[in-house]
C-alpha atoms as a PDB file:
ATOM      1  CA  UNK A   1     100.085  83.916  70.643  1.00  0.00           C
ATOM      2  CA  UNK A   2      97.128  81.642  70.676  1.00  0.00           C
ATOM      3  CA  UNK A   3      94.174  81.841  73.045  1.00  0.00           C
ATOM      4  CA  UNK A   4      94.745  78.231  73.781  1.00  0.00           C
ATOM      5  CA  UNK A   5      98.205  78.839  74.766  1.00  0.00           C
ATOM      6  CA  UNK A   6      97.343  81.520  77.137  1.00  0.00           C
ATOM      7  CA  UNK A   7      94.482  79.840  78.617  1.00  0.00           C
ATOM      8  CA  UNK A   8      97.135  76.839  80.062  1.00  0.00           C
ATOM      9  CA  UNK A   9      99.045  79.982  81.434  1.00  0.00           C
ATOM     10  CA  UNK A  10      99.515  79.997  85.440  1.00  0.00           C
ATOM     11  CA  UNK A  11      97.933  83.646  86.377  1.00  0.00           C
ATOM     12  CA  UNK A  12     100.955  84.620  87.381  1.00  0.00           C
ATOM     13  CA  UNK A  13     102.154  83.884  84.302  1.00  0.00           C
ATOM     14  CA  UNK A  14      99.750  85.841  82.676  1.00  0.00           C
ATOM     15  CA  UNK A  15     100.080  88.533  84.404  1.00  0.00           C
ATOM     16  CA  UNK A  16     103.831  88.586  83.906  1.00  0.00           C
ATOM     17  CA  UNK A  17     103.162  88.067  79.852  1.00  0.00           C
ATOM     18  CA  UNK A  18     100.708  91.522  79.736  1.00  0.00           C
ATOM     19  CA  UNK A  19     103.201  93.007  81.472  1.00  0.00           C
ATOM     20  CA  UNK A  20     106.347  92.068  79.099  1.00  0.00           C
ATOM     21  CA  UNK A  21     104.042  92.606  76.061  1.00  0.00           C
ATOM     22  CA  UNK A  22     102.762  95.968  77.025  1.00  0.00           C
ATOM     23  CA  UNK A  23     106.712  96.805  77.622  1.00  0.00           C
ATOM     24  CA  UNK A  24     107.270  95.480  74.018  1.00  0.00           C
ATOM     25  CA  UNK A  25     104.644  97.510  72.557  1.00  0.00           C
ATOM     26  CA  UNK A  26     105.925 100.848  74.376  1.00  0.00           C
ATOM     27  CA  UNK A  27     109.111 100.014  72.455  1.00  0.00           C
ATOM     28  CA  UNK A  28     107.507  99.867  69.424  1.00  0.00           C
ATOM     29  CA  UNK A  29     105.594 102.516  69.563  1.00  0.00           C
ATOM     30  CA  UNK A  30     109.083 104.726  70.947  1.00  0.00           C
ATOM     31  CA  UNK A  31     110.631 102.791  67.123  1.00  0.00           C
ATOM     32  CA  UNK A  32     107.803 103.730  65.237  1.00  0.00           C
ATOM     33  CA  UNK A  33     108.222 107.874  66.445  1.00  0.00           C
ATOM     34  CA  UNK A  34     112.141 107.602  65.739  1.00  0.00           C
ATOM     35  CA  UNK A  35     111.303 105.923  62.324  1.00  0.00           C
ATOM     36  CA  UNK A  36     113.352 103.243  62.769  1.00  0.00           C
ATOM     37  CA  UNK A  37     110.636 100.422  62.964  1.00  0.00           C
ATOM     38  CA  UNK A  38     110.968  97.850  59.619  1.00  0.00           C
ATOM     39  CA  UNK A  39     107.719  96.000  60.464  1.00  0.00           C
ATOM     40  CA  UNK A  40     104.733  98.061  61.405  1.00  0.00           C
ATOM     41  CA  UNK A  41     102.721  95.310  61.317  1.00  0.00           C
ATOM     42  CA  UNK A  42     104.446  94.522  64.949  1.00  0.00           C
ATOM     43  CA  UNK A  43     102.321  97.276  66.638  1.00  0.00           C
ATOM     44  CA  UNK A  44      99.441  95.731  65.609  1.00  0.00           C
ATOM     45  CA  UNK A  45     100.410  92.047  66.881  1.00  0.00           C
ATOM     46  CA  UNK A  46     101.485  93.390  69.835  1.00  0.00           C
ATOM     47  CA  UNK A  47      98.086  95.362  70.151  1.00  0.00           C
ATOM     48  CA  UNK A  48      96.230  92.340  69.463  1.00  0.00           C
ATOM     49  CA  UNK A  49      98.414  89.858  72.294  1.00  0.00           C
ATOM     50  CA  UNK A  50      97.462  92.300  74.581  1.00  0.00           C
ATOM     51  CA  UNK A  51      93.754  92.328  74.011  1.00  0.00           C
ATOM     52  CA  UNK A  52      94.059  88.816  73.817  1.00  0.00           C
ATOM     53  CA  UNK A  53      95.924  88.662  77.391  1.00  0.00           C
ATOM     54  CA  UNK A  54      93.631  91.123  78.882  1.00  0.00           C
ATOM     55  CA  UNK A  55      90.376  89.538  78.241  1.00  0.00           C
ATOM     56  CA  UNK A  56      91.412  85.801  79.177  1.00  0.00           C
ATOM     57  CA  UNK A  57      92.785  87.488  82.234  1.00  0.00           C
ATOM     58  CA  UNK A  58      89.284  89.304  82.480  1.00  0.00           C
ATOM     59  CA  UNK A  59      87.471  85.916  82.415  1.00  0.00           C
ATOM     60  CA  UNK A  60      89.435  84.667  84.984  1.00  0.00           C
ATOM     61  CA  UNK A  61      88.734  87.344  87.273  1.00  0.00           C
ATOM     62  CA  UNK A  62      84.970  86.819  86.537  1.00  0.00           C
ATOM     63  CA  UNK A  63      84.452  83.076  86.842  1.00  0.00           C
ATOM     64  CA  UNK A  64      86.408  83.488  90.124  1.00  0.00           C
ATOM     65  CA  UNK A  65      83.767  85.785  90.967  1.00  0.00           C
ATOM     66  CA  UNK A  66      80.733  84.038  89.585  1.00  0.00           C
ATOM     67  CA  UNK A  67      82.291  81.140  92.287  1.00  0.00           C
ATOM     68  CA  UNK A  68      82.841  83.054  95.588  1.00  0.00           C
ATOM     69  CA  UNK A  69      78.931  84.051  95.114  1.00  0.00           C
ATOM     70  CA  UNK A  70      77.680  81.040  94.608  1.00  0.00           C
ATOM     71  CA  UNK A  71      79.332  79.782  97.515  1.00  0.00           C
ATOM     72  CA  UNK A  72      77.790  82.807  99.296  1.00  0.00           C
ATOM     73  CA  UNK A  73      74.658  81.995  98.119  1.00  0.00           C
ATOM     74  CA  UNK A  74      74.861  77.502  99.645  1.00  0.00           C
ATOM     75  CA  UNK A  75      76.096  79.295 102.605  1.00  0.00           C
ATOM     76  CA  UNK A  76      73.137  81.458 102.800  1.00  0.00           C
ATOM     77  CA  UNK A  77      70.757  79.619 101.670  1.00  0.00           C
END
């Protein structure tokens, strides 16, 4: 998944996609223990989505913050 394609996600969206990919990657992980994975390269994608995910999700969260206090700060100032 690409970083662009994640950033025109809704956040509920985004939150839905962690969720589904962190499910995905428990799955893999439970196919990897049983040895019946073929790809092990998966874990690692799926790994990697979720970092991705995670930290666009993480930005979010910040530049909502980084707003709310600079409106505190007009209305304060």
């Amino acid at each position: 998944m690409k970083p662009a394609q994640i950033r025109e996600m809704s956040d509920e969206h985004l939150a839905l996609t962690i969720k589904d990919t962190v499910k995905h990657l428990f799955h893999l992980r439970f196919q990897s223990a049983t040895e019946r994975l073929e790809t092990p390269s998966e874990i690692k994608k799926a790994k990697r989505d979720v970092a991705r995910l995670m930290t666009i999700q993480r930005e979010r969260q910040l530049k909502a913050e980084q707003k709310k206090a600079a409106e505190g700060a007009k209305a304060n100032g």
